[in-house]
Protein backbone atom coordinates (compact mmCIF):
# COMPACT_ATOMS: atom_id res chain seq x y z
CA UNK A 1 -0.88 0.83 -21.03
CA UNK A 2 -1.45 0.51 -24.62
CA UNK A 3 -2.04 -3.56 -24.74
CA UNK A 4 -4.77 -2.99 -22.37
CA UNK A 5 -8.31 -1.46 -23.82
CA UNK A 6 -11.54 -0.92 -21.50
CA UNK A 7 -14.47 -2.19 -23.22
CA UNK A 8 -18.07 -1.23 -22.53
CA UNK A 9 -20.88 -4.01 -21.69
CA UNK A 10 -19.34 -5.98 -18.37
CA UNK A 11 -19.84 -9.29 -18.17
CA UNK A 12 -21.11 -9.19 -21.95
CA UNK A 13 -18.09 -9.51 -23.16
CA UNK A 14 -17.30 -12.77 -22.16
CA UNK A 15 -18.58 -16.28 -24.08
CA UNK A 16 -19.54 -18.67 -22.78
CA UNK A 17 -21.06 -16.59 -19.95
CA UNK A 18 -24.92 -15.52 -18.65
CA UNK A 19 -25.36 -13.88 -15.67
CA UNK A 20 -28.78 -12.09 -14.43
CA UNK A 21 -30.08 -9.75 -11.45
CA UNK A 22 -33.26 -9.51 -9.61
CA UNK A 23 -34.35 -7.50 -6.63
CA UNK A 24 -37.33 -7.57 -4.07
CA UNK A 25 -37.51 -4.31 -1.53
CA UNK A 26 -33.97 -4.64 -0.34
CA UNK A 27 -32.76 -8.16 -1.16
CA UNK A 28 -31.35 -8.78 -4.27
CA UNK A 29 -30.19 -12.18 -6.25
CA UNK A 30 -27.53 -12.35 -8.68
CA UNK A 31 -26.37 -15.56 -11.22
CA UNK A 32 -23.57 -16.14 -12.34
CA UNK A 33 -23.37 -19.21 -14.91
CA UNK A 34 -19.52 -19.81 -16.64
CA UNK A 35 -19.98 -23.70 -16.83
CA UNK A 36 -16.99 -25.52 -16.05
CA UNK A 37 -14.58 -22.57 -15.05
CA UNK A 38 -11.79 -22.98 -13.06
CA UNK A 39 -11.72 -20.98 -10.35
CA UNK A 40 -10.01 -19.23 -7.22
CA UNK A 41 -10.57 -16.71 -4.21
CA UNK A 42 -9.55 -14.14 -1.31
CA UNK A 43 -11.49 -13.89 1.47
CA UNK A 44 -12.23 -11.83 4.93
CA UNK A 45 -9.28 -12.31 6.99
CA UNK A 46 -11.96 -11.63 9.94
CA UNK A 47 -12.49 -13.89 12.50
CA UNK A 48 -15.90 -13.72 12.54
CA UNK A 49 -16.89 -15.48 8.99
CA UNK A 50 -19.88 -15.46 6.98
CA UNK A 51 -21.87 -19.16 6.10
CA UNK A 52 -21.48 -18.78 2.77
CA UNK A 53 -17.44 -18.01 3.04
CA UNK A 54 -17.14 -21.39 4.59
CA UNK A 55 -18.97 -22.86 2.27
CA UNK A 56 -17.70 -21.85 -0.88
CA UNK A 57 -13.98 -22.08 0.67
CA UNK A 58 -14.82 -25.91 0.72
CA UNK A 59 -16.10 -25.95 -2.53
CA UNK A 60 -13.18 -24.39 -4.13
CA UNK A 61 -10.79 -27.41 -3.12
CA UNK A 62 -11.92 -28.62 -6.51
CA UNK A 63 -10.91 -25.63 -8.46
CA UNK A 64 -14.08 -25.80 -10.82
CA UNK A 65 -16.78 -23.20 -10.35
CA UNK A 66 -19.98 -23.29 -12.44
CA UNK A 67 -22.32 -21.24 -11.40
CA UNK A 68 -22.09 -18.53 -8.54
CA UNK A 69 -25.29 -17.58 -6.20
CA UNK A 70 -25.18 -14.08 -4.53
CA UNK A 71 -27.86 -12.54 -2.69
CA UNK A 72 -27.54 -9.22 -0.83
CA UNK A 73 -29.77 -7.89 2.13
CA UNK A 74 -28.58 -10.62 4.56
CA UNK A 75 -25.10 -11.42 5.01
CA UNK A 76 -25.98 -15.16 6.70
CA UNK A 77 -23.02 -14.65 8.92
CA UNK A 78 -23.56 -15.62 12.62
CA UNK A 79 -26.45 -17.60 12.35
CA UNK A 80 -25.19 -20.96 13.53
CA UNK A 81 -25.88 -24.03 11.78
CA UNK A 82 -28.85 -22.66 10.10
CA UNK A 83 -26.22 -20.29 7.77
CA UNK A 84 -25.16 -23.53 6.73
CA UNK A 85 -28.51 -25.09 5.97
CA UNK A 86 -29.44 -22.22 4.14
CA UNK A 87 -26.28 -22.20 2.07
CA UNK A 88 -27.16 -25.83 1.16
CA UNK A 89 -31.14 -24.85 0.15
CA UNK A 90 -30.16 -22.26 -1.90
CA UNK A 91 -27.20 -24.23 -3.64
CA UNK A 92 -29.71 -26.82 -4.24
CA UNK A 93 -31.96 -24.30 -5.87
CA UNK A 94 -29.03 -23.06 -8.40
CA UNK A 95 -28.26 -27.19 -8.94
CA UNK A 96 -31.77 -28.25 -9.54
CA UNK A 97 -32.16 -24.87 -12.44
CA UNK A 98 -28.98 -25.22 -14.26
CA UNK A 99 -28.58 -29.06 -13.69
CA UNK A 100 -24.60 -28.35 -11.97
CA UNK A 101 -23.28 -30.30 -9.77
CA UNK A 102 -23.82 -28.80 -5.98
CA UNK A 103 -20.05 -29.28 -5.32
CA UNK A 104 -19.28 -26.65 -8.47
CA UNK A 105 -21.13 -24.10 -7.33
CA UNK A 106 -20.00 -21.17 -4.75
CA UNK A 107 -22.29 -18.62 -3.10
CA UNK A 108 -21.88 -14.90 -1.24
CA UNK A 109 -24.03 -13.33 0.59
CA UNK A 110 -24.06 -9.51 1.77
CA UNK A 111 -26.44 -7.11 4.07
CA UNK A 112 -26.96 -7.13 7.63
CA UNK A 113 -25.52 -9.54 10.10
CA UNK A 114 -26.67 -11.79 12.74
CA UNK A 115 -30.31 -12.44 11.25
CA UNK A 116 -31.54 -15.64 9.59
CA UNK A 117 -31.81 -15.56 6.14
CA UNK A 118 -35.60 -14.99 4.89
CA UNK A 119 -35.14 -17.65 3.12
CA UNK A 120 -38.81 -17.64 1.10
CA UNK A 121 -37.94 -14.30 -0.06
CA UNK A 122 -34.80 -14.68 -1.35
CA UNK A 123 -35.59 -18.15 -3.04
CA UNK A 124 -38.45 -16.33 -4.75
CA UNK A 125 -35.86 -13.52 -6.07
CA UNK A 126 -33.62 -16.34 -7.23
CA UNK A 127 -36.34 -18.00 -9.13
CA UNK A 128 -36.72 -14.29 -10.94
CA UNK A 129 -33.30 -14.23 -11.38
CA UNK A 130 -33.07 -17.60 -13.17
CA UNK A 131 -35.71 -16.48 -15.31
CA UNK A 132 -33.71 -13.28 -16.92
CA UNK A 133 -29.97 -14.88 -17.38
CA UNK A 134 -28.77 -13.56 -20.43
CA UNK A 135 -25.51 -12.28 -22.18
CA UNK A 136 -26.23 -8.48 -22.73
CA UNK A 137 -24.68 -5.21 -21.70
CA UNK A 138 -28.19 -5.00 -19.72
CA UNK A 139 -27.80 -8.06 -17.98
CA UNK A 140 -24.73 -7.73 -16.85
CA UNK A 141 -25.85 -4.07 -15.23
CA UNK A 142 -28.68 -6.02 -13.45
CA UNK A 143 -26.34 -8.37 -11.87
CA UNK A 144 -24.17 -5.67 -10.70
CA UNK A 145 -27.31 -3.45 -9.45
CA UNK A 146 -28.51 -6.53 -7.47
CA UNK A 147 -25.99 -6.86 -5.54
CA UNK A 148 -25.73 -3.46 -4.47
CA UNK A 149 -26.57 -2.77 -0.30
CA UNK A 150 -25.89 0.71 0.51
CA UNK A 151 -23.73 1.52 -2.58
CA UNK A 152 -24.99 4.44 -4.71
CA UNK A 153 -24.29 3.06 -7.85
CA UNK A 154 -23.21 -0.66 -10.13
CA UNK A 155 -19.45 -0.96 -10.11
CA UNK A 156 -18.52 -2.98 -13.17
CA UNK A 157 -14.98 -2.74 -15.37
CA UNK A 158 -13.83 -4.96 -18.70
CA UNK A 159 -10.73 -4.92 -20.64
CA UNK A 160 -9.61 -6.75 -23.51
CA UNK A 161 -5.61 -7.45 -23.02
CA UNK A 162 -3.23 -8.10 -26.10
CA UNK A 163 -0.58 -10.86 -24.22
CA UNK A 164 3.00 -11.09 -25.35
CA UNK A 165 2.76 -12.82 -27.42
CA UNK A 166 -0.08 -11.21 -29.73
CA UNK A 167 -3.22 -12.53 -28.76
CA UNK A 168 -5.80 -11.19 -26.83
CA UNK A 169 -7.99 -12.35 -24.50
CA UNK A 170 -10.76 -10.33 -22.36
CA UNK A 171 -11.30 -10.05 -18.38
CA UNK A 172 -14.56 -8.29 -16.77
CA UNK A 173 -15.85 -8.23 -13.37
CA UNK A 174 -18.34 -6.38 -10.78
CA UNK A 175 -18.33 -5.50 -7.50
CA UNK A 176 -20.02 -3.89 -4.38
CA UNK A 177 -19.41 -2.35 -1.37
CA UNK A 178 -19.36 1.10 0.15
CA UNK A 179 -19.29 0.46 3.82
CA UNK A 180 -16.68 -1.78 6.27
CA UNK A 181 -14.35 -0.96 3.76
CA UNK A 182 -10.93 -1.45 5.31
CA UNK A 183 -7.46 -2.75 4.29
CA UNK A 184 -8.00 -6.41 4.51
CA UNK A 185 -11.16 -5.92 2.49
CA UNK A 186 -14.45 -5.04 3.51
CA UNK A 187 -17.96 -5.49 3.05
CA UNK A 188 -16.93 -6.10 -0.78
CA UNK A 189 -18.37 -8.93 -3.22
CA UNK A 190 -16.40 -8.78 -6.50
CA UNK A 191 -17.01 -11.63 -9.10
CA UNK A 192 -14.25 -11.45 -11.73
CA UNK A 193 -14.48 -13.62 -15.04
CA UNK A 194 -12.03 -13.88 -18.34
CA UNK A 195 -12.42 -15.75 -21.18
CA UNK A 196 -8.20 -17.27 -21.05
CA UNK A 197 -7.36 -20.94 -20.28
CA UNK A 198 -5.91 -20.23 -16.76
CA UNK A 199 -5.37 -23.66 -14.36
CA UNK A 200 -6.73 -22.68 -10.36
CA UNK A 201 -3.26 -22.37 -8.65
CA UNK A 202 -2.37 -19.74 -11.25
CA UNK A 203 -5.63 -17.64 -10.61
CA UNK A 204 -5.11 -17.83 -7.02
CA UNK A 205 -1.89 -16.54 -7.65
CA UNK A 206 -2.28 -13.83 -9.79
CA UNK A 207 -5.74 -12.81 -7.71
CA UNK A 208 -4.07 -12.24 -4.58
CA UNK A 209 -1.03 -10.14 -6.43
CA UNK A 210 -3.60 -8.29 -7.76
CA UNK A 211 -5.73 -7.66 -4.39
CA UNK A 212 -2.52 -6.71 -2.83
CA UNK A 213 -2.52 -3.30 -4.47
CA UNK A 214 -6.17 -3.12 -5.11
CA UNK A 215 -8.78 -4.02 -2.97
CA UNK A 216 -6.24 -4.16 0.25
CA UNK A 217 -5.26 -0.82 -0.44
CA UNK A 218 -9.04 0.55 0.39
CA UNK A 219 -10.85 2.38 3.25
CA UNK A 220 -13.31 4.16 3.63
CA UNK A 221 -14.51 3.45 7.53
CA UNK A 222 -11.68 1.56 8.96
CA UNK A 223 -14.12 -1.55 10.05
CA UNK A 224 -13.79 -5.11 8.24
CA UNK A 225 -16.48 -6.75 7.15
CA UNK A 226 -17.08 -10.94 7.87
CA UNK A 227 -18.53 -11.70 4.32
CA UNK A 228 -15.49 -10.17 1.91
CA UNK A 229 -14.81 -12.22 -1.11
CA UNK A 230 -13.28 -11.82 -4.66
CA UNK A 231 -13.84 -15.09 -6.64
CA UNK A 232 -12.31 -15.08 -9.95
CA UNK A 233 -13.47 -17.74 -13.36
CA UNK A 234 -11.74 -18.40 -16.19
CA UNK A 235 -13.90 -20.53 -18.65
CA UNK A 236 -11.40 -20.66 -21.42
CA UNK A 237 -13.88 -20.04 -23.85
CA UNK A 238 -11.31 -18.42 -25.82
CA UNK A 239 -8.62 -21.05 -25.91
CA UNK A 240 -5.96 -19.06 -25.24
CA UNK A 241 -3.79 -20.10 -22.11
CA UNK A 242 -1.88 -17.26 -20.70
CA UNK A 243 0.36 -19.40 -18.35
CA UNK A 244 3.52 -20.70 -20.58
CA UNK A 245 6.23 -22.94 -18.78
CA UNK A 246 4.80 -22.62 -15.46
CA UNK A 247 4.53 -18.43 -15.74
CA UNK A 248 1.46 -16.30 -16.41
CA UNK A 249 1.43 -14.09 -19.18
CA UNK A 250 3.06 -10.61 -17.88
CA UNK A 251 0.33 -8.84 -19.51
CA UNK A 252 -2.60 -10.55 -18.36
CA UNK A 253 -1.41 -9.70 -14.71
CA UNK A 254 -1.30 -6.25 -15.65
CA UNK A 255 -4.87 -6.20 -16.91
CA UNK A 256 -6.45 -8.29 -14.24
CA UNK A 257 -4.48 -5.65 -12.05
CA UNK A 258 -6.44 -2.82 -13.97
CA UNK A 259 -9.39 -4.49 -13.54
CA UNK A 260 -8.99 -4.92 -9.76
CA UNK A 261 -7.53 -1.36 -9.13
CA UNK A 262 -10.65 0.16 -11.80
CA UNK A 263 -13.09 -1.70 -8.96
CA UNK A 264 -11.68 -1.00 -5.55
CA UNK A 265 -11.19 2.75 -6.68
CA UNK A 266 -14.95 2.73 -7.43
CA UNK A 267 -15.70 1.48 -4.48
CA UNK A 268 -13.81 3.80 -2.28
CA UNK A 269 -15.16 6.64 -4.15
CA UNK A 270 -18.64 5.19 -3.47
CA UNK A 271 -18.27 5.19 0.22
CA UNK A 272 -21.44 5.69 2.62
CA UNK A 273 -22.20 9.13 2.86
CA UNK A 274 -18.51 10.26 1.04
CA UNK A 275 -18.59 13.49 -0.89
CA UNK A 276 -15.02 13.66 -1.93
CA UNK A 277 -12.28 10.63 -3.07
CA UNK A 278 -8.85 10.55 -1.72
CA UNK A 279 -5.81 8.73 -3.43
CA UNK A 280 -2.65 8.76 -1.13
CA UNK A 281 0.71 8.06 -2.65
CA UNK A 282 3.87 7.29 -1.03
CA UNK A 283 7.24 6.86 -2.82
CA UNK A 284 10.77 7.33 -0.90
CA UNK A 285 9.55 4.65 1.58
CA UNK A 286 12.65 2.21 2.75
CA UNK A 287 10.21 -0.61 1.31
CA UNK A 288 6.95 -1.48 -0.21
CA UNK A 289 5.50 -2.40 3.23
CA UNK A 290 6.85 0.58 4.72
CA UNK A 291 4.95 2.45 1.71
CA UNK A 292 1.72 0.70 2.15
CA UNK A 293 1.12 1.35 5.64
CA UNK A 294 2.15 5.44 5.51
CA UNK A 295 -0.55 4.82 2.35
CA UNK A 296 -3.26 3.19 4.32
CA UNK A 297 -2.77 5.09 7.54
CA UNK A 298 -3.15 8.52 5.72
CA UNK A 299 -6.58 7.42 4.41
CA UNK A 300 -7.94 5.30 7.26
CA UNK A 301 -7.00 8.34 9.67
CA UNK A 302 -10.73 9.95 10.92
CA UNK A 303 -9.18 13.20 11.60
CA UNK A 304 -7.46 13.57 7.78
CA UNK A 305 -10.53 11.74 6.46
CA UNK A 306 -13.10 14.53 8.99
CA UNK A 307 -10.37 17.59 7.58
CA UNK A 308 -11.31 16.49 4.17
CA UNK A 309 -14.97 16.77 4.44
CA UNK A 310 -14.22 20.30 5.93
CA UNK A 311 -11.28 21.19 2.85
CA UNK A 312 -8.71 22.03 6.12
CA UNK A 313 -5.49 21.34 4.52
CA UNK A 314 -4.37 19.78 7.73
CA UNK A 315 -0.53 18.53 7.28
CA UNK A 316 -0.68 17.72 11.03
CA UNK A 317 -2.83 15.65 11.01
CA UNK A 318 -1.07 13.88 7.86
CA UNK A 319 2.23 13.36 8.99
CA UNK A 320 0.76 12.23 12.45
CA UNK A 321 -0.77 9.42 10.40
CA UNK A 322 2.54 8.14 9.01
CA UNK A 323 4.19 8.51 12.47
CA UNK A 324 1.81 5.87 13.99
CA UNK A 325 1.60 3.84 10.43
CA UNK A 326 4.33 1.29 12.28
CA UNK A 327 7.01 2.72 9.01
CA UNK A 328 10.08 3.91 9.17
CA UNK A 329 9.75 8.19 9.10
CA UNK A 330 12.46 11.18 9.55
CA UNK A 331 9.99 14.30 10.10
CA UNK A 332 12.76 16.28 9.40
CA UNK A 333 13.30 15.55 5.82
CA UNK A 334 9.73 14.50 5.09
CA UNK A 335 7.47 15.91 1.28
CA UNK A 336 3.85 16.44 1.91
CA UNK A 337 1.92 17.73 -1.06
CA UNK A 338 -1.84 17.48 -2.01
CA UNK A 339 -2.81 17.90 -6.05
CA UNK A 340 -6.52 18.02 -7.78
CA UNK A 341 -6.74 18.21 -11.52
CA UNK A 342 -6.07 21.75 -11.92
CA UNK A 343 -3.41 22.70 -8.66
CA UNK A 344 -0.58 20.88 -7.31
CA UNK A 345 1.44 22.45 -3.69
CA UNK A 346 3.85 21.76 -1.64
CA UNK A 347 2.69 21.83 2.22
CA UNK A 348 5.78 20.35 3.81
CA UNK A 349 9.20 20.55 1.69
CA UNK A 350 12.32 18.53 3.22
CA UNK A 351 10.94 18.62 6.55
CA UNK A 352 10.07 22.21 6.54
CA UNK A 353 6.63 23.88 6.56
CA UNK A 354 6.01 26.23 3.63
CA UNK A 355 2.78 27.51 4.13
CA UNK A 356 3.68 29.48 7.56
CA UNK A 357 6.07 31.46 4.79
CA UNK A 358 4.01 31.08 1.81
CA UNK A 359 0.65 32.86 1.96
CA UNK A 360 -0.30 31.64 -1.42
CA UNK A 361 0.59 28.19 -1.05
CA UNK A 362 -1.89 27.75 1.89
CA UNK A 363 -4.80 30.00 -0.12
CA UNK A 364 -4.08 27.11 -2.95
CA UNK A 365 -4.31 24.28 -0.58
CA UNK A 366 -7.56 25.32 0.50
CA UNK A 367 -8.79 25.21 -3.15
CA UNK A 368 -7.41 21.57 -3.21
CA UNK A 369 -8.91 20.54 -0.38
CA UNK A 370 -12.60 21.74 -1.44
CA UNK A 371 -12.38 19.78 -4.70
CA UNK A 372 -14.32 16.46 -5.56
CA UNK A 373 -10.93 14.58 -5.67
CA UNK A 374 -7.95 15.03 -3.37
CA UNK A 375 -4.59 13.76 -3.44
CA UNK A 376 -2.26 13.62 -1.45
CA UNK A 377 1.59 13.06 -2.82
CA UNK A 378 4.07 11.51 0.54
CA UNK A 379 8.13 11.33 -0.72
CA UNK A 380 9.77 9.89 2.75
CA UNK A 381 13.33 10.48 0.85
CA UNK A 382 14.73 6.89 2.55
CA UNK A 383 14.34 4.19 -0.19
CA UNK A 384 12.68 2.71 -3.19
CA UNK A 385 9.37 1.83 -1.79
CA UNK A 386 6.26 3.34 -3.53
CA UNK A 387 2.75 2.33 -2.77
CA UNK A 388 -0.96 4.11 -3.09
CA UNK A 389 -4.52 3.45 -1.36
CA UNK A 390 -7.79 5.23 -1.67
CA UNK A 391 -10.39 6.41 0.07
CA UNK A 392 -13.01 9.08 1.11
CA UNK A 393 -13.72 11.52 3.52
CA UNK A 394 -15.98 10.99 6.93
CA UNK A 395 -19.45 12.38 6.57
CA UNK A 396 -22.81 13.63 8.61
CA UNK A 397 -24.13 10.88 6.62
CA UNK A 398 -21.93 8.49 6.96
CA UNK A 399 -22.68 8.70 10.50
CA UNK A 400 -26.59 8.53 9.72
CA UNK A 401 -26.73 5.20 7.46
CA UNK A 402 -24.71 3.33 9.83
CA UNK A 403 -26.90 4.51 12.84
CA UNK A 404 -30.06 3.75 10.69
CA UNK A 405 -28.63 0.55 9.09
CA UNK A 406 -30.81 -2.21 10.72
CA UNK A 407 -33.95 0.15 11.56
């Protein structure tokens, strides 16, 4: 999209904006200071929630965020009412520094669940956190490394949009999370930040469109996490509003949808112990619901997601994963096709298996199938509905993090 251009520096690009990153061992702090930003979220749709989800849900009644605390390597989820206590020490901590008002600022937590929070650890990582907020290209790398768990590497996207109507105005964000990555979410923190006048309701409408196709549309174990949250600022330091008679600016949706999608896709492809990325699409569907679950199910499926690691160019095991998506399928007039960059081949055409006829069709899926990125292309020939998810295939390692996770 030509009114949308990535820029290079994350958060850096915003005014108005510091942010900063510290870590100790395995516990990390991040800051996040947009004064006076209005201010929305999603969160976990798990049962089970997180302290500092609670919290910050209550503090986002008032639709002004300030400053945003995140620690990782201790998720403060089932802890009882010390979680809650703790949330309120170390929201004290970010008032008392920055002199904001406790009710303005939100904080996330992420790591391992069901242990107090160290609480003389982290504070001390905060107070080296507060020390380095800044406005750079490098800060804004240090406050995506430090809130890294088991991801491999920062996750951090910007854009500057052009809006209909000519001017432009500039979105960046970060994120983690490369396990309990499900649909739903998972074990994600993304922090998301533009420079546009944009009132609460609007962001909290245009964040969950945008989660819809991005973040929801992620897995990489199938398990959902208790902490998940996307919290999204607009500090309006360019005085620009992008909402006009009630509607958001058409292009500002598209580039906070870039933004989103540029994250969650970085995230899948960081999954624990994941060697190859899979993108599933799925057009022909009788709806869009229809054509996000034959989308998720394909990439949530442990068998596809095992015959991936393995490059088997298993349509069984494919089409089996639509059949029990909960969609509408005819077998018998069903497209499956998997693409890299440099192949693209039919395995199922109308319903009818070509590589049991087709010697070199199979020989090229095999090449497919042992590349670094894998997709798969779904055309249910019964509607309109289109949809894609990502993902990443199930790993010997995957197996060892999680069975060496709190050891």
């Amino acid at each position: 999209m030509e009114f949308i251009k990535e820029l290079n520096g994350g958060f850096s690009v915003i005014e108005n904006l510091k942010v900063s990153g510290a870590r100790e061992g395995k516990y990390g702090v991040t800051i996040i200071y947009s004064p006076n930003s209005t201010a929305s979220a999603v969160f976990t749709s798990n049962k089970v929630v997180a302290a500092p989800v609670k919290y910050t849900k209550n503090v986002l009644k008032k639709g002004i965020i300030s400053a945003v605390f995140v620690n990782s390597g201790n998720a403060n989820c089932f802890t009882g009412e010390q979680g809650f206590k703790d949330c309120e020490t170390l929201v004290g901590l970010v008032s008392n520094e920055l002199d904001v008002p406790k009710d303005e600022i939100a904080i996330s937590s992420t790591g391992v669940i069901g242990r107090e929070m160290p609480i003389d650890i982290i504070s001390k990582v905060a107070n080296e956190s507060f020390s380095r907020l800044g406005n750079s290209p490098e800060d804004s790398l240090a406050a995506a490394k430090a809130i890294m768990t088991t991801d491999t590497f920062p996750k951090e996207c910007a854009v500057e949009v052009t809006l209909t109507n000519g001017e432009t105005v500039k979105i960046a964000g970060i994120t983690k999370g490369s396990g309990m990555i499900a649909p739903n979410m998972g074990t994600m923190l993304s922090f998301i930040v533009t420079d546009a006048v944009v009132p609460a309701d609007d962001i909290n409408k245009a964040l969950k469109k945008s989660a819809d196709i991005s973040f929801n549309m992620i897995v990489v174990d199938g398990d959902e996490s208790t902490n998940d949250t996307c919290l999204m600022m607009a500090n309006g330091s360019s005085g620009i509003e992008v909402v006009s008679d009630g509607k958001l600016d058409d292009n500002f949706q598209e580039a906070l949808n870039y933004v989103c999608i540029n994250l969650a896709k970085k995230m899948a492809r960081d999954g624990e112990g994941a060697t190859k990325f899979i993108e599933a699409n799925v057009c022909g569907a009788k709806n869009e619901n229809d054509a996000k679950l034959a989308a998720k199910s394909i990439i949530s499926s442990s068998l596809f997601k095992s015959a991936v690691f393995g490059g088997d160019p298993n349509w069984g095991r494919i089409v089996s994963a639509i059949g029990y998506s909960g969609c509408d399928l005819n077998p018998d007039i069903v497209t499956i096709a998997i693409a890299n960059e440099e192949y693209d081949v039919d395995l199922v055409k109308d319903g009818k298996i070509l590589a049991f006829e087709n010697t070199p069709n199979l020989e090229i899926a095999e090449k497919v199938m042992q590349s670094k990125n894998v997709v798969v292309n779904i055309d249910m020939h019964l509607g309109d509905g289109e949809a894609t998810a990502w993902g990443c295939d199930l790993t010997y390692d995957y197996v060892k993090i999680n069975a060496e996770y709190t050891t």
